[in-house]
N, C-alpha and C. Protein backbone atom coordinates (compact mmCIF):
# COMPACT_ATOMS: atom_id res chain seq x y z
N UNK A 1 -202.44 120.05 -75.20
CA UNK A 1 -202.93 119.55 -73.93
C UNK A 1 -201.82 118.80 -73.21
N UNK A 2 -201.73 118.97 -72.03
CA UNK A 2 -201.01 118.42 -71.19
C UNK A 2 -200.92 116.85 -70.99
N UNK A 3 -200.25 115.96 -70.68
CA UNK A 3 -200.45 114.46 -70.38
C UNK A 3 -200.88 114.26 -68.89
N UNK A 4 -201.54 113.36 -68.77
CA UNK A 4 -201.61 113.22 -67.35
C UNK A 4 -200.87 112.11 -66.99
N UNK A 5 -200.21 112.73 -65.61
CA UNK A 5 -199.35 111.73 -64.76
C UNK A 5 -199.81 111.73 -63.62
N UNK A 6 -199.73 110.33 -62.72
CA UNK A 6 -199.71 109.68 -61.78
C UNK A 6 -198.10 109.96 -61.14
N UNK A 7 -198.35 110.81 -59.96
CA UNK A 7 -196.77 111.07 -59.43
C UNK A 7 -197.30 109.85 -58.20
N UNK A 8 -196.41 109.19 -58.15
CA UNK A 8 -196.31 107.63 -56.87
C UNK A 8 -195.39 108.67 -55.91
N UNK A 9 -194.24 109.00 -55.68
CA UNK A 9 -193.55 109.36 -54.64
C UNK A 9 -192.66 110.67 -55.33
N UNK A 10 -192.25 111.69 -54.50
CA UNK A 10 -191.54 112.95 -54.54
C UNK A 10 -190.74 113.27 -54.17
N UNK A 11 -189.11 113.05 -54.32
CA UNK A 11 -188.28 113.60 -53.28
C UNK A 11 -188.18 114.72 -52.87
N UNK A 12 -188.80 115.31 -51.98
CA UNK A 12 -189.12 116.75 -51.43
C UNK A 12 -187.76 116.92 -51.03
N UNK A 13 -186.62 116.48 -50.44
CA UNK A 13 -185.89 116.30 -49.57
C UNK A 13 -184.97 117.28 -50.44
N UNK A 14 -184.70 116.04 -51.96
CA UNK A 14 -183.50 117.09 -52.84
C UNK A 14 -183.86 118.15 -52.86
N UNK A 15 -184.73 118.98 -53.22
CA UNK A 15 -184.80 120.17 -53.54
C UNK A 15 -184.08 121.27 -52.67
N UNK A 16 -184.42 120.51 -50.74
CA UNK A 16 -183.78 120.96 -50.27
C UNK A 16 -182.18 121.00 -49.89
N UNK A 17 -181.84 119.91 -50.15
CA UNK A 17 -180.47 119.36 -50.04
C UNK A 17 -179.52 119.89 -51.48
N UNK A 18 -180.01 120.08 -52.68
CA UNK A 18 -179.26 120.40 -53.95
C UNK A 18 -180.30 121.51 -54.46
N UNK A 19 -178.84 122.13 -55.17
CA UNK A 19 -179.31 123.07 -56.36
C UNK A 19 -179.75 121.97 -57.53
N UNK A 20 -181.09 122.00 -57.79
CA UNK A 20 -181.44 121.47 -59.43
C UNK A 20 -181.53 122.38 -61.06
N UNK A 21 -180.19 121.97 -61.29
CA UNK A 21 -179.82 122.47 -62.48
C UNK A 21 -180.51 121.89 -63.54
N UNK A 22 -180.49 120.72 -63.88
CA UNK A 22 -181.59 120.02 -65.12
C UNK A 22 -182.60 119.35 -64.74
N UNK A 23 -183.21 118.71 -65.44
CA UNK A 23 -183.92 117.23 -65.17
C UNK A 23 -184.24 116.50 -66.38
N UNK A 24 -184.33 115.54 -66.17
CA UNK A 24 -184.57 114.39 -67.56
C UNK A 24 -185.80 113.27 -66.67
N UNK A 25 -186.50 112.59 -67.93
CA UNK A 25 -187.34 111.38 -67.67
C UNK A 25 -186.37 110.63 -68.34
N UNK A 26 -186.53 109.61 -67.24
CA UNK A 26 -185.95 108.05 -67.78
C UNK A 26 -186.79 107.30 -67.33
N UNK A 27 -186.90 106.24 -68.05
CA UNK A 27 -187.83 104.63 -67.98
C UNK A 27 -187.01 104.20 -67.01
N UNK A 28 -187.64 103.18 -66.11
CA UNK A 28 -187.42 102.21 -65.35
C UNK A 28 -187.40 101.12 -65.43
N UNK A 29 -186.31 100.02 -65.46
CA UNK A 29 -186.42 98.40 -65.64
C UNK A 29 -187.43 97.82 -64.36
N UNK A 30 -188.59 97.70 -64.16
CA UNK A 30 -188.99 96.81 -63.21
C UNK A 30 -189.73 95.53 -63.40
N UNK A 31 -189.73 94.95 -61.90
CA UNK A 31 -190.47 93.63 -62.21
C UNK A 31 -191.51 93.29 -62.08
N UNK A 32 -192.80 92.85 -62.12
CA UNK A 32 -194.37 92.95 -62.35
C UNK A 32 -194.57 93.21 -61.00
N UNK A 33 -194.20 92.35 -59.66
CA UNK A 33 -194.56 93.03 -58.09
C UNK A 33 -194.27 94.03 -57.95
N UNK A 34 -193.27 94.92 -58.89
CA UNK A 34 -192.69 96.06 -58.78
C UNK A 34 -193.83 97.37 -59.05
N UNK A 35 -194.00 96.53 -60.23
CA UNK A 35 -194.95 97.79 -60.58
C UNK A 35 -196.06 98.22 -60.19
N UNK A 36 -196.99 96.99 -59.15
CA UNK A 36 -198.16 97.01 -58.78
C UNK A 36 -198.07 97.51 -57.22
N UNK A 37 -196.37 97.16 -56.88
CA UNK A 37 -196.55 97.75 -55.73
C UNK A 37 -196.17 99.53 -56.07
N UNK A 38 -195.73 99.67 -57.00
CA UNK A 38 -195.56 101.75 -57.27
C UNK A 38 -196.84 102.24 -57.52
N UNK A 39 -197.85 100.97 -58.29
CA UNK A 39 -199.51 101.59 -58.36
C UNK A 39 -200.04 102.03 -57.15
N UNK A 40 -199.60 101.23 -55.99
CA UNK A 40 -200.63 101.27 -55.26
C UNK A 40 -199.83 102.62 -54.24
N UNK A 41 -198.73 102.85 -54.78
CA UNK A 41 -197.92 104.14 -53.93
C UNK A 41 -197.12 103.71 -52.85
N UNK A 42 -196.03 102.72 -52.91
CA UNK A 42 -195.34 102.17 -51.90
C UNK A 42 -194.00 101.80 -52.24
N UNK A 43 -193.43 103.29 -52.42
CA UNK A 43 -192.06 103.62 -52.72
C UNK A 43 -191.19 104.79 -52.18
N UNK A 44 -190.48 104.88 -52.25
CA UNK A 44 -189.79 105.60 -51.17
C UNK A 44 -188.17 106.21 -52.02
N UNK A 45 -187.50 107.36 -52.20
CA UNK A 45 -186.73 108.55 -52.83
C UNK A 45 -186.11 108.49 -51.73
N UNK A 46 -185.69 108.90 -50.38
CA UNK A 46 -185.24 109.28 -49.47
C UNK A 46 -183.76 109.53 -50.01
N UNK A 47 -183.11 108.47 -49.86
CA UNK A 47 -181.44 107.92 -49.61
C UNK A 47 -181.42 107.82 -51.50
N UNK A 48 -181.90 107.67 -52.09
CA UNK A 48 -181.64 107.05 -53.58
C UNK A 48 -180.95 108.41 -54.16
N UNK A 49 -179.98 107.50 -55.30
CA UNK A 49 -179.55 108.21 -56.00
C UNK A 49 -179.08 107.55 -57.53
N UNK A 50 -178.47 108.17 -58.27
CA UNK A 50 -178.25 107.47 -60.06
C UNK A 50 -176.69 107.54 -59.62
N UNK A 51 -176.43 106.75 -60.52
CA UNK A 51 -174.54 106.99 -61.05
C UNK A 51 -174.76 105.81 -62.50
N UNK A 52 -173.90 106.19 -63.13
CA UNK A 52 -173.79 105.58 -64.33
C UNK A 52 -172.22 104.64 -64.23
N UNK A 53 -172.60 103.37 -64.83
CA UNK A 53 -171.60 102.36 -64.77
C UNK A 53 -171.61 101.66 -66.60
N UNK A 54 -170.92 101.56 -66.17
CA UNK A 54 -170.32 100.71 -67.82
C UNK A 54 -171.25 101.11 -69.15
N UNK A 55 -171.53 102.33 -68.62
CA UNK A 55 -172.48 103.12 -70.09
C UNK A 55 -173.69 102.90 -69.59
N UNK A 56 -173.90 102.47 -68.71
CA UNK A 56 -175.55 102.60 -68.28
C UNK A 56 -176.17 103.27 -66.89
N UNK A 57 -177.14 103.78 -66.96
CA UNK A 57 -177.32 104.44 -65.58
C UNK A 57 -178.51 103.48 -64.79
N UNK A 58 -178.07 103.52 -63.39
CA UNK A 58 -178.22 102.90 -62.40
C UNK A 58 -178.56 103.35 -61.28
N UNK A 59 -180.09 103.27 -61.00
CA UNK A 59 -180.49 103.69 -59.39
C UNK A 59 -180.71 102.96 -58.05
N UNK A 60 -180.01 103.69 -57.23
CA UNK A 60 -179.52 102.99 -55.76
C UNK A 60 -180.38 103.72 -54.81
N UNK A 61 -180.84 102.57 -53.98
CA UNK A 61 -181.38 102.84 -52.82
C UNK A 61 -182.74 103.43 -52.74
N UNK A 62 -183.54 103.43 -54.11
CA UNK A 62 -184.66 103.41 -53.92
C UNK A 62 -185.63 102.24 -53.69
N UNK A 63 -186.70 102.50 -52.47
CA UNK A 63 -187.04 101.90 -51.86
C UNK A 63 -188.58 101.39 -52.22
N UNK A 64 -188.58 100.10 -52.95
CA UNK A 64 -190.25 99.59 -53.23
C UNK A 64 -190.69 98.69 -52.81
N UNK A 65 -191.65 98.35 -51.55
CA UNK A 65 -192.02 97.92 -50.85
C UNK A 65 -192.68 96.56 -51.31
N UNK A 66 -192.51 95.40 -50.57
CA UNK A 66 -192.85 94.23 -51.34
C UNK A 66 -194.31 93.80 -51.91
N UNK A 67 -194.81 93.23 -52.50
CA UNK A 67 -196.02 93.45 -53.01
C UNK A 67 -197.07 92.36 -52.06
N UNK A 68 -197.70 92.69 -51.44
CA UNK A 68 -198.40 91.62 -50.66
C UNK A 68 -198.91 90.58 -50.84
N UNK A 69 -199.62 90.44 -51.87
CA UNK A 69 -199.77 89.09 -53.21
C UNK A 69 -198.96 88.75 -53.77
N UNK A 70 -197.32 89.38 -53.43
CA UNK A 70 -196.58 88.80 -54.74
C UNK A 70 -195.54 87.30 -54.15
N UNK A 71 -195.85 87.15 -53.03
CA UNK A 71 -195.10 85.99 -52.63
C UNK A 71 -193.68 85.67 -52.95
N UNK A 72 -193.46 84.52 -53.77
CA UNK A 72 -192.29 84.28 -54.43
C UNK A 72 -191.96 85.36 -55.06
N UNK A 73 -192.45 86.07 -55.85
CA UNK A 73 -192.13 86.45 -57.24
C UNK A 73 -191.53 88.23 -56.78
N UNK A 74 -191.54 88.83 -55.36
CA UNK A 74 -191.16 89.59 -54.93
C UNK A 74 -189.69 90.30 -55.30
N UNK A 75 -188.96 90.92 -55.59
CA UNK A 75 -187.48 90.72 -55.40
C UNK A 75 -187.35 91.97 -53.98
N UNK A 76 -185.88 91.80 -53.53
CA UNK A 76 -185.13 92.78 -53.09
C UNK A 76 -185.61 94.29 -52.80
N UNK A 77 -186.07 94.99 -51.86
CA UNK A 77 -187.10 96.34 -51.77
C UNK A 77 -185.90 97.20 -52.16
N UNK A 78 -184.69 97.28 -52.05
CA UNK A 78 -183.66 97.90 -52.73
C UNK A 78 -182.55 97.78 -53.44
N UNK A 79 -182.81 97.06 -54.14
CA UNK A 79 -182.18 96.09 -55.29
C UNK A 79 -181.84 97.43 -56.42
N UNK A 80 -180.45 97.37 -57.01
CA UNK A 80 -180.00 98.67 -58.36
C UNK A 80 -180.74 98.44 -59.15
N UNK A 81 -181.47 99.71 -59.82
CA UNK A 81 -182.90 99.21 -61.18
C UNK A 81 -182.00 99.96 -61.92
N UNK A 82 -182.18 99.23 -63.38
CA UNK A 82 -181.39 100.36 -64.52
C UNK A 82 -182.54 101.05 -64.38
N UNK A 83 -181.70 102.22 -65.44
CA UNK A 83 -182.82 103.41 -65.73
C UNK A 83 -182.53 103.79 -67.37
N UNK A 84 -183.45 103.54 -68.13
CA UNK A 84 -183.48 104.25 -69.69
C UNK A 84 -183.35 105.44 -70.16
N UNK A 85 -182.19 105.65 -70.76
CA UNK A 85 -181.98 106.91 -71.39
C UNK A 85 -181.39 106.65 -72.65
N UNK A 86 -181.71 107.93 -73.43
CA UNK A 86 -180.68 107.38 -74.77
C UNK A 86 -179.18 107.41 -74.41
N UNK A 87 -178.19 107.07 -75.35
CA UNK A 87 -176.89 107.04 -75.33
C UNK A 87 -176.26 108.47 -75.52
N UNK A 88 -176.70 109.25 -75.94
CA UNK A 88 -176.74 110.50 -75.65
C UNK A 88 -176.17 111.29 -74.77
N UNK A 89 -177.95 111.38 -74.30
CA UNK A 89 -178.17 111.86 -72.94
C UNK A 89 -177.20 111.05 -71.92
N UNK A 90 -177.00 109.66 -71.54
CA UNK A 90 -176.07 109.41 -70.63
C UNK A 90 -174.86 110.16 -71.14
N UNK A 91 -174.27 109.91 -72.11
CA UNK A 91 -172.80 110.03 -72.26
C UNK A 91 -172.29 112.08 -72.00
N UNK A 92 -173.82 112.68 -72.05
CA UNK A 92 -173.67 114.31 -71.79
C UNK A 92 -173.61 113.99 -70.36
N UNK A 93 -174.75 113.16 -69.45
CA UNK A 93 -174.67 113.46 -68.00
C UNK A 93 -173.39 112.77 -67.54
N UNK A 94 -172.64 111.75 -68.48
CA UNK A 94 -171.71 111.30 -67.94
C UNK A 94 -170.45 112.43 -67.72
N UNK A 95 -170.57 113.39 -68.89
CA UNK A 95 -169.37 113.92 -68.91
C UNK A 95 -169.55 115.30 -67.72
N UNK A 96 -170.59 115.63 -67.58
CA UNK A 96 -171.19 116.87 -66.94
C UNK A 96 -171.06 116.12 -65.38
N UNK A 97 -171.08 115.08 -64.65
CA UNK A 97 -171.51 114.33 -63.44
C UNK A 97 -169.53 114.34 -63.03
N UNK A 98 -168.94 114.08 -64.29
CA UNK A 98 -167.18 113.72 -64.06
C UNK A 98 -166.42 115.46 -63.50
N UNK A 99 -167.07 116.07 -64.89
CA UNK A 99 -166.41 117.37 -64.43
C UNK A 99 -166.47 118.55 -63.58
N UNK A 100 -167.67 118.63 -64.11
CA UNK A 100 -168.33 119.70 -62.57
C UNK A 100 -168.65 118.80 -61.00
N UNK A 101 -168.49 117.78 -60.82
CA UNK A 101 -168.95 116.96 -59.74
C UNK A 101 -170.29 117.54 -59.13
N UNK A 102 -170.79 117.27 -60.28
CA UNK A 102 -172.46 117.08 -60.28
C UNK A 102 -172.65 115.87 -59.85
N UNK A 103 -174.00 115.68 -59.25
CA UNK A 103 -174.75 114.36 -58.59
C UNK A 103 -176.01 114.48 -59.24
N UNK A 104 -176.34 112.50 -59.47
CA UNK A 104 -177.55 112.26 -60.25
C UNK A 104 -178.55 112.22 -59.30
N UNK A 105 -179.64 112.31 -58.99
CA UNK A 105 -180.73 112.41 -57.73
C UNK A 105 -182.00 112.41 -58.68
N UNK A 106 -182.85 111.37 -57.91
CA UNK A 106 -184.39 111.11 -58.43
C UNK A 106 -184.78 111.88 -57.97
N UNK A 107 -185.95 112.55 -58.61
CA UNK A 107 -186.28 113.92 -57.87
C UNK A 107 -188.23 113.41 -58.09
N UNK A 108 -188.98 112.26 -58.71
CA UNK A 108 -190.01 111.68 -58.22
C UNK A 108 -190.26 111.04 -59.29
N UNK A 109 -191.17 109.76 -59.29
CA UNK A 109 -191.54 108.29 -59.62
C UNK A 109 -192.72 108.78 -60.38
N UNK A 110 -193.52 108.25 -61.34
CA UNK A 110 -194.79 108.93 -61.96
C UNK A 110 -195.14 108.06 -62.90
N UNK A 111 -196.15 107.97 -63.20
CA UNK A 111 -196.73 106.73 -64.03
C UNK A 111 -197.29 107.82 -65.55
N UNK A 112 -196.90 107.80 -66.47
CA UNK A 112 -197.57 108.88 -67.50
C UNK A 112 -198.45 108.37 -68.56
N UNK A 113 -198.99 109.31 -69.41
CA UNK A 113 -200.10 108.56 -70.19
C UNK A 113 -200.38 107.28 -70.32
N UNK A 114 -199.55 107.09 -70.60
CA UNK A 114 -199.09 105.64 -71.57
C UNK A 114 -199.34 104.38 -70.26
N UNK A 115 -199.09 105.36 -68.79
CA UNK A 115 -198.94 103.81 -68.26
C UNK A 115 -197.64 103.45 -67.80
N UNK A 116 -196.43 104.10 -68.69
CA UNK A 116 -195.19 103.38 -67.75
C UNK A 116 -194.50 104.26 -66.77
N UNK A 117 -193.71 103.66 -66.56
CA UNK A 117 -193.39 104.34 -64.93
C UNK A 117 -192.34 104.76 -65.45
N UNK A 118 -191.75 106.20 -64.89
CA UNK A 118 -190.76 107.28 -65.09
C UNK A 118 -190.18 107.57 -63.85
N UNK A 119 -189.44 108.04 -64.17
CA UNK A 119 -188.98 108.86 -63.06
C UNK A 119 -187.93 110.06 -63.93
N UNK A 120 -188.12 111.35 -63.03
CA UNK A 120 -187.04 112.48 -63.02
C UNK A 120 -186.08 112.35 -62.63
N UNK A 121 -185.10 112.31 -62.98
CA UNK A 121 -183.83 111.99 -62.35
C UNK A 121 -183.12 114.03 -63.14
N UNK A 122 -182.52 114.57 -61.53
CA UNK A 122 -182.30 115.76 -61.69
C UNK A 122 -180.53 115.81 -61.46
N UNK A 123 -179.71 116.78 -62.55
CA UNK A 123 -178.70 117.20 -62.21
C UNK A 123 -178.48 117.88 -61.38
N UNK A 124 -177.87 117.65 -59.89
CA UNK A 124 -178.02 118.72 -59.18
C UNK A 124 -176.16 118.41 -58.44
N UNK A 125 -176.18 120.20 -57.68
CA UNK A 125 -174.95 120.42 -57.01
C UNK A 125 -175.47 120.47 -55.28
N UNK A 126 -174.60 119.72 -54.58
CA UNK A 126 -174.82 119.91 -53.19
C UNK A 126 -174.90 121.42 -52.73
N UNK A 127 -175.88 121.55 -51.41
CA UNK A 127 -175.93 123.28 -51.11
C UNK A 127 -175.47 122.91 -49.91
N UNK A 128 -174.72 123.93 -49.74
CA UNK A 128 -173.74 124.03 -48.52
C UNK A 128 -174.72 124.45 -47.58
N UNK A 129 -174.47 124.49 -45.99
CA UNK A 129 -175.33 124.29 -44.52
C UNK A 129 -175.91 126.06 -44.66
N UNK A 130 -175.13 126.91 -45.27
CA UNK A 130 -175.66 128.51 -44.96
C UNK A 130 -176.74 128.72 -46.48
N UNK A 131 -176.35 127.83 -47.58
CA UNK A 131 -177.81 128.03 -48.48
C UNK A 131 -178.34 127.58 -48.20
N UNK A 132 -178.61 126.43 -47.04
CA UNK A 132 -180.53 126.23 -47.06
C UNK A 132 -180.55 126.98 -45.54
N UNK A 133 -179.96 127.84 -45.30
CA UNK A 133 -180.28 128.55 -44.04
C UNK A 133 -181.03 129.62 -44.32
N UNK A 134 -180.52 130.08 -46.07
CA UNK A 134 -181.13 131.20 -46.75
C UNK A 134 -182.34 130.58 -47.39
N UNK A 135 -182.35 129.60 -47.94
CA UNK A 135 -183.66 128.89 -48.92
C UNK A 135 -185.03 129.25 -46.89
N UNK A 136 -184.35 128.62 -46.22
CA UNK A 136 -185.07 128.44 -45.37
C UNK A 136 -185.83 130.12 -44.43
N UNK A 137 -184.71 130.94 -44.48
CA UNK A 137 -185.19 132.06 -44.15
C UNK A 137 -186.15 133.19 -45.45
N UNK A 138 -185.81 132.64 -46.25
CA UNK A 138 -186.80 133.36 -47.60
C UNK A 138 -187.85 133.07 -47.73
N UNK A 139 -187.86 131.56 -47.26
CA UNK A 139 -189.27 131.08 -47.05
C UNK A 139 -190.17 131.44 -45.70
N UNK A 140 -189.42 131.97 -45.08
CA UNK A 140 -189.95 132.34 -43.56
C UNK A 140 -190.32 133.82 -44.11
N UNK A 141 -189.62 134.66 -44.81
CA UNK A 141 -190.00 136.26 -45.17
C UNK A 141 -191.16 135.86 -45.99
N UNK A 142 -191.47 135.05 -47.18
CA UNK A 142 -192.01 135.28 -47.80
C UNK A 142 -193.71 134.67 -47.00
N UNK A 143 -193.64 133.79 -46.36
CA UNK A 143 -194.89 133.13 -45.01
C UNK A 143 -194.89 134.70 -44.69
N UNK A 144 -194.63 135.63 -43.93
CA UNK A 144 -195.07 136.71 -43.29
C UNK A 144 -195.44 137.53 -44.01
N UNK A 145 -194.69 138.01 -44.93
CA UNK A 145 -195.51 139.08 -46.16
C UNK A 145 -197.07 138.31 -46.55
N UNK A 146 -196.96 136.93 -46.85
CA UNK A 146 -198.07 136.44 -47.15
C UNK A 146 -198.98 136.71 -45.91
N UNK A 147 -199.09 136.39 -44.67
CA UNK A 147 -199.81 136.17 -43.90
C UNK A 147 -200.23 137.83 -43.60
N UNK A 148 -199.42 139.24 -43.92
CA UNK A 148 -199.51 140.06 -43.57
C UNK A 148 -200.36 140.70 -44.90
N UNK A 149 -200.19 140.16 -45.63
CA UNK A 149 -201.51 140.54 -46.67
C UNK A 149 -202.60 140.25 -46.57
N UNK A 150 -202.56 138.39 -45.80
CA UNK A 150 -204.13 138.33 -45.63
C UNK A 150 -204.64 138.77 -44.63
N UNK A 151 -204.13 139.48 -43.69
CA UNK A 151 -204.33 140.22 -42.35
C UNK A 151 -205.22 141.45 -43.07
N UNK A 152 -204.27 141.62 -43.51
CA UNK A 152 -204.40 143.49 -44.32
C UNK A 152 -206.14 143.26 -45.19
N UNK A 153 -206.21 142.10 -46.13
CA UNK A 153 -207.52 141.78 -46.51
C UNK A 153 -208.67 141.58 -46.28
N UNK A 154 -208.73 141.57 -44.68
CA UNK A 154 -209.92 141.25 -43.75
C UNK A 154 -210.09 142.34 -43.06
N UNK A 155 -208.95 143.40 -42.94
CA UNK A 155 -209.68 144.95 -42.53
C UNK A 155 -210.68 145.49 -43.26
């Protein structure tokens, strides 16, 4: 049986912007306003991205909105959160991120069985301006074949 997850936010954006070659779950360091504000779905992927520093990986520029009850105890809406992985796994994405000039990218936020908050963080390569011209026109062929079937189904 499958686990159930709570997806909070999606970067729709990468998919279009990079080729996604892997993906991994990593844990998130957050702080209690943190987490109640990702319950309630008030987070934001846009601009964020990972890079790994002094053996640890580190996400920038994701955006979690302050908690409305949390007063004092609020921090920073884009403050660097580590991110949990084994030593491993960083030290493969470290070496794979150096050589191929691969980029780390959250690819969406999710709360899983258990309750704690995850996120995907995806290996991906930038797509140059004429592949998403093609991602974008395949998706336009494949809308018309579709729409021309359900045409065809109502004769």
């Amino acid at each position: 049986m499958g686990e159930k997850i709570k997806v909070v936010t999606d970067n729709r954006k990468a998919r279009h912007d990079y080729f996604v070659e892997e993906t991994y779950e990593a844990g998130i360091v957050l702080a209690g306003t943190e987490v109640k504000s990702l319950r309630a779905g008030k987070a934001n992927l846009r601009d964020a991205y990972a890079r790994i520093e002094n053996g640890e990986m580190m996400l920038y520029n994701m955006h979690i909105s302050p908690y409305e009850q949390g007063n004092r105890f609020n921090r920073d809406p884009i403050r660097p959160r580590k991110l949990l992985l084994h030593r491993a796994e960083i030290n493969r994405l470290w070496s794979k991120v150096r050589e191929k000039g691969l980029t780390l990218i959250p690819l969406k936020v999710y709360f899983n069985a258990r309750g704690r908050a995850k996120v995907e963080i995806g290996l991906a390569k930038g797509k140059k301006l004429y592949d998403k011209r093609d991602d974008i026109a395949a998706r336009d062929a494949r809308r018309e074949v579709e729409k021309a079937f359900r045409e065809r189904q109502k004769l």
